[in-house]
C-alpha atoms as a PDB file:
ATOM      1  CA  UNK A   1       0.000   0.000   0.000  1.00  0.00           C
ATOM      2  CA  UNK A   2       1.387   3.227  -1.017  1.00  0.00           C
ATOM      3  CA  UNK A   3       0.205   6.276   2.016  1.00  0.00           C
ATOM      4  CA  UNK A   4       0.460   9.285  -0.037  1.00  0.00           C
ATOM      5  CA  UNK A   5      -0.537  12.375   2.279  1.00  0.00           C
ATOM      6  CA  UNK A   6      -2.792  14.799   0.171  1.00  0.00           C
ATOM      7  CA  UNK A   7      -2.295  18.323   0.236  1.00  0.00           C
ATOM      8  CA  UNK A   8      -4.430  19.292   2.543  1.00  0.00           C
ATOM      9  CA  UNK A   9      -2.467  17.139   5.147  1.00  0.00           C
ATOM     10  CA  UNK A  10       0.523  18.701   3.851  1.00  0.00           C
ATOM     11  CA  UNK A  11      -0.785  22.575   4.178  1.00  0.00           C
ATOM     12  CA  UNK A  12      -0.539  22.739   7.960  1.00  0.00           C
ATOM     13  CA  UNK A  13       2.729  21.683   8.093  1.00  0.00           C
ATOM     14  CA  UNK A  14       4.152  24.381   5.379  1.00  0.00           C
ATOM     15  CA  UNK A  15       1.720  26.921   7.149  1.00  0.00           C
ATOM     16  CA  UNK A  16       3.219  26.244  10.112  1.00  0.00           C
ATOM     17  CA  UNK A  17       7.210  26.787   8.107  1.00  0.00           C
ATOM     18  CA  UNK A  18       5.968  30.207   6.656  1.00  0.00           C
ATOM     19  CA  UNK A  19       4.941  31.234   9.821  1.00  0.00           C
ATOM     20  CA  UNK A  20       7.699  30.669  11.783  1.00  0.00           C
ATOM     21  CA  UNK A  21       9.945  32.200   8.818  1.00  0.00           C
ATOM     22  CA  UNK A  22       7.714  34.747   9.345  1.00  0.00           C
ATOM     23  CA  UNK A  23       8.630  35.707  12.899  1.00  0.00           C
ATOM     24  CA  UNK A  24      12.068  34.827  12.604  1.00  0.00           C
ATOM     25  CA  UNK A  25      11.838  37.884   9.953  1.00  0.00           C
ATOM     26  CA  UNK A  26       9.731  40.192  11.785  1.00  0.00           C
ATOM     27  CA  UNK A  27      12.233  39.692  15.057  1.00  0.00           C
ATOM     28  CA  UNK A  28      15.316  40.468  12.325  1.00  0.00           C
ATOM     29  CA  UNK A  29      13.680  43.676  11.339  1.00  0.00           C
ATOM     30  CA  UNK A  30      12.904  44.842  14.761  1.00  0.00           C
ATOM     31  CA  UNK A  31      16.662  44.639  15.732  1.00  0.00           C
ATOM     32  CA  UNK A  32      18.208  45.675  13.096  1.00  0.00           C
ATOM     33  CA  UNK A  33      15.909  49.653  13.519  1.00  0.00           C
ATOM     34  CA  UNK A  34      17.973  52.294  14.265  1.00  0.00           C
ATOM     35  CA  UNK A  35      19.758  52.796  17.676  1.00  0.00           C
ATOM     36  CA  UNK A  36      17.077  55.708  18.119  1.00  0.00           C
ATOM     37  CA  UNK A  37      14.204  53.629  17.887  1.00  0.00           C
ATOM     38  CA  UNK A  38      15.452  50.961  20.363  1.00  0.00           C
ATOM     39  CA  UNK A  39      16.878  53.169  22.939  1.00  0.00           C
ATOM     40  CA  UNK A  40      16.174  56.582  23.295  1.00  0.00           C
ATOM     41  CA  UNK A  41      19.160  57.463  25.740  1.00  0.00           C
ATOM     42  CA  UNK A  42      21.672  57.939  22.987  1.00  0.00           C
ATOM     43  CA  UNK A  43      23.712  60.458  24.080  1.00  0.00           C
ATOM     44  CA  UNK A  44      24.657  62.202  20.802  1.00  0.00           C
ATOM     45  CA  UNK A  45      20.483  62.898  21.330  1.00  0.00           C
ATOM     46  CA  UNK A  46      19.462  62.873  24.638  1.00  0.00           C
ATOM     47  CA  UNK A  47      22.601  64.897  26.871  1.00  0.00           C
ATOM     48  CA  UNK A  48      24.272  66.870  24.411  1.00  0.00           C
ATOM     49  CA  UNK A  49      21.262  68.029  22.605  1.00  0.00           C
ATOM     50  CA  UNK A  50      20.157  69.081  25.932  1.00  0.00           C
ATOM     51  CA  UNK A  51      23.350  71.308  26.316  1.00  0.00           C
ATOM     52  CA  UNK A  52      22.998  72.690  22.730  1.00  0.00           C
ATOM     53  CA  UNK A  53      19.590  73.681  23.436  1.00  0.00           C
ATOM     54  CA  UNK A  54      20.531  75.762  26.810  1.00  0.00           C
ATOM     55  CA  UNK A  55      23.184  76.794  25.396  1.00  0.00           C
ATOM     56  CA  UNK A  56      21.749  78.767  22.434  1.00  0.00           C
ATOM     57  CA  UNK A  57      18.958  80.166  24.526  1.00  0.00           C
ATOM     58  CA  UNK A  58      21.434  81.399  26.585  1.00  0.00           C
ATOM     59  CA  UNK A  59      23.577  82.912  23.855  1.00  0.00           C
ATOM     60  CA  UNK A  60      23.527  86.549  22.561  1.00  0.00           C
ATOM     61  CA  UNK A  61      20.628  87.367  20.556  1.00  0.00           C
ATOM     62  CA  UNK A  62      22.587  87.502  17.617  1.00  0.00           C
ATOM     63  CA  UNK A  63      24.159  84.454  18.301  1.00  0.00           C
ATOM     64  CA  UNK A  64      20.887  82.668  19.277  1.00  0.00           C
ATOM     65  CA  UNK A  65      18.985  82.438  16.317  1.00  0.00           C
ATOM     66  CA  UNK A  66      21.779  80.840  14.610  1.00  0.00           C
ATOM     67  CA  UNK A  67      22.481  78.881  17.239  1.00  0.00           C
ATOM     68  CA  UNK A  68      18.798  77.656  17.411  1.00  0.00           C
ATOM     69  CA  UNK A  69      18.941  76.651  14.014  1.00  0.00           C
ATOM     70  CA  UNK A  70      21.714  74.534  14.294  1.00  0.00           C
ATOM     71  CA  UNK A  71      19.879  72.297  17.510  1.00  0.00           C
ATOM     72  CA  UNK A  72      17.028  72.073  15.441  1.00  0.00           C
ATOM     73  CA  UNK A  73      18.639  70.741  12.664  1.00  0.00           C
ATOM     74  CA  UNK A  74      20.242  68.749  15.135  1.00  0.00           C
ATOM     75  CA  UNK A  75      16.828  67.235  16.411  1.00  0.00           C
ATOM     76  CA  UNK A  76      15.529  66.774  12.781  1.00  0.00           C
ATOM     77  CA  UNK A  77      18.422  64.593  12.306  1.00  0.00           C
ATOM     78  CA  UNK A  78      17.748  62.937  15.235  1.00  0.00           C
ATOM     79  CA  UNK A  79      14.395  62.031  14.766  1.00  0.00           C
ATOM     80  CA  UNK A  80      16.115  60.203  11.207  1.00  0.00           C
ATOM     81  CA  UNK A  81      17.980  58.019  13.398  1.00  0.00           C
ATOM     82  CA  UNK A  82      21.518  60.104  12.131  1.00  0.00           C
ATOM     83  CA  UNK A  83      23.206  60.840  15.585  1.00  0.00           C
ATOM     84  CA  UNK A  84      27.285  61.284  14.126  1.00  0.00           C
ATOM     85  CA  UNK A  85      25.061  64.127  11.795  1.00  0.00           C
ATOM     86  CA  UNK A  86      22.993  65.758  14.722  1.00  0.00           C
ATOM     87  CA  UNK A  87      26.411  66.039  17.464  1.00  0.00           C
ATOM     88  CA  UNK A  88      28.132  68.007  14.920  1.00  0.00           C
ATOM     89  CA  UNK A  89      25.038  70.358  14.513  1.00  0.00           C
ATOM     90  CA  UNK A  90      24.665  70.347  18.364  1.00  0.00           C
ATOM     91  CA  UNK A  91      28.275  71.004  18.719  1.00  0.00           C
ATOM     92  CA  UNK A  92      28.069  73.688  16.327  1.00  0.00           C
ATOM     93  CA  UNK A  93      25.347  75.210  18.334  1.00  0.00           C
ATOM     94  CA  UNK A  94      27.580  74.758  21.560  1.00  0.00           C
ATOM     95  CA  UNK A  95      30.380  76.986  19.763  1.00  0.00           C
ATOM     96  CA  UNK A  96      28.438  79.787  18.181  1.00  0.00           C
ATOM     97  CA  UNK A  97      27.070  79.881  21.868  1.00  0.00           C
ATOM     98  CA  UNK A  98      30.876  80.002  23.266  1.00  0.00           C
ATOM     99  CA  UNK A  99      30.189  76.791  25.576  1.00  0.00           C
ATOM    100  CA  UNK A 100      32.297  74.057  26.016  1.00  0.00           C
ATOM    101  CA  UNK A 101      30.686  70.094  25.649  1.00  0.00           C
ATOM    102  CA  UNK A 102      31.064  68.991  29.202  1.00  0.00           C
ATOM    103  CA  UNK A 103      33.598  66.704  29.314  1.00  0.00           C
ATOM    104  CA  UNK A 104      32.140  63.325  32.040  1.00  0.00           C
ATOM    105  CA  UNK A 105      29.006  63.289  29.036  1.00  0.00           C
ATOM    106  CA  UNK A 106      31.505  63.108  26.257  1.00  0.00           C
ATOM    107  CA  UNK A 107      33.858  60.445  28.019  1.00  0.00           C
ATOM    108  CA  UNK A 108      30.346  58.274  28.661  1.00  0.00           C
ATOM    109  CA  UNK A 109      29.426  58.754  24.891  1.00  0.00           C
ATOM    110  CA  UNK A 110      33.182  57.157  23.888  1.00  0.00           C
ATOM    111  CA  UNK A 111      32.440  53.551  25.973  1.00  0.00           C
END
């Protein structure tokens, strides 16, 4: 006697292969998002953004505006998940505004 299994005994066993490739997919594709999306205590984003943004509303008010610009540029490139891109716009904000990074943040960003 030949058993042949007919395809509908076959479908729940490839259902159950495409669904588990599937997941294994989905779970790629949520680890592999940006370092923004996972964890929003980057500190490119989070602490010297933070400094940027005091910093220019402290500055001169010809200074400021410029100053402003750069942090939100900064932000915008944030929000794209491009941190290297946003700490040189918050750092440029930091030097129209004549302040200096502080230093313990920077030395945690380098770990």
């Amino acid at each position: 006697m030949s058993y042949q299994l007919s395809s509908f005994r076959r479908f729940p066993a490839a259902f159950a292969i495409v669904a588990a490739s599937a997941l294994a997919f989905t779970g790629l594709i949520a680890s592999a998002n940006p370092a923004y999306a996972q964890s929003g205590s980057d500190y490119r984003c989070a602490g010297l953004a933070e400094q940027a943004h005091v910093a220019a509303t402290g500055a001169d008010n010809g200074k400021q505006v410029s100053a402003k610009r750069f942090v939100s540029t900064g932000k915008k490139l944030c929000e794209a998940g491009n941190e290297r891109a946003a700490a040189k716009q918050f750092r440029a904000a930091l030097k129209i505004a004549g302040v200096a990074e502080v230093e313990a943040d920077s030395q945690m960003a380098s770990r």
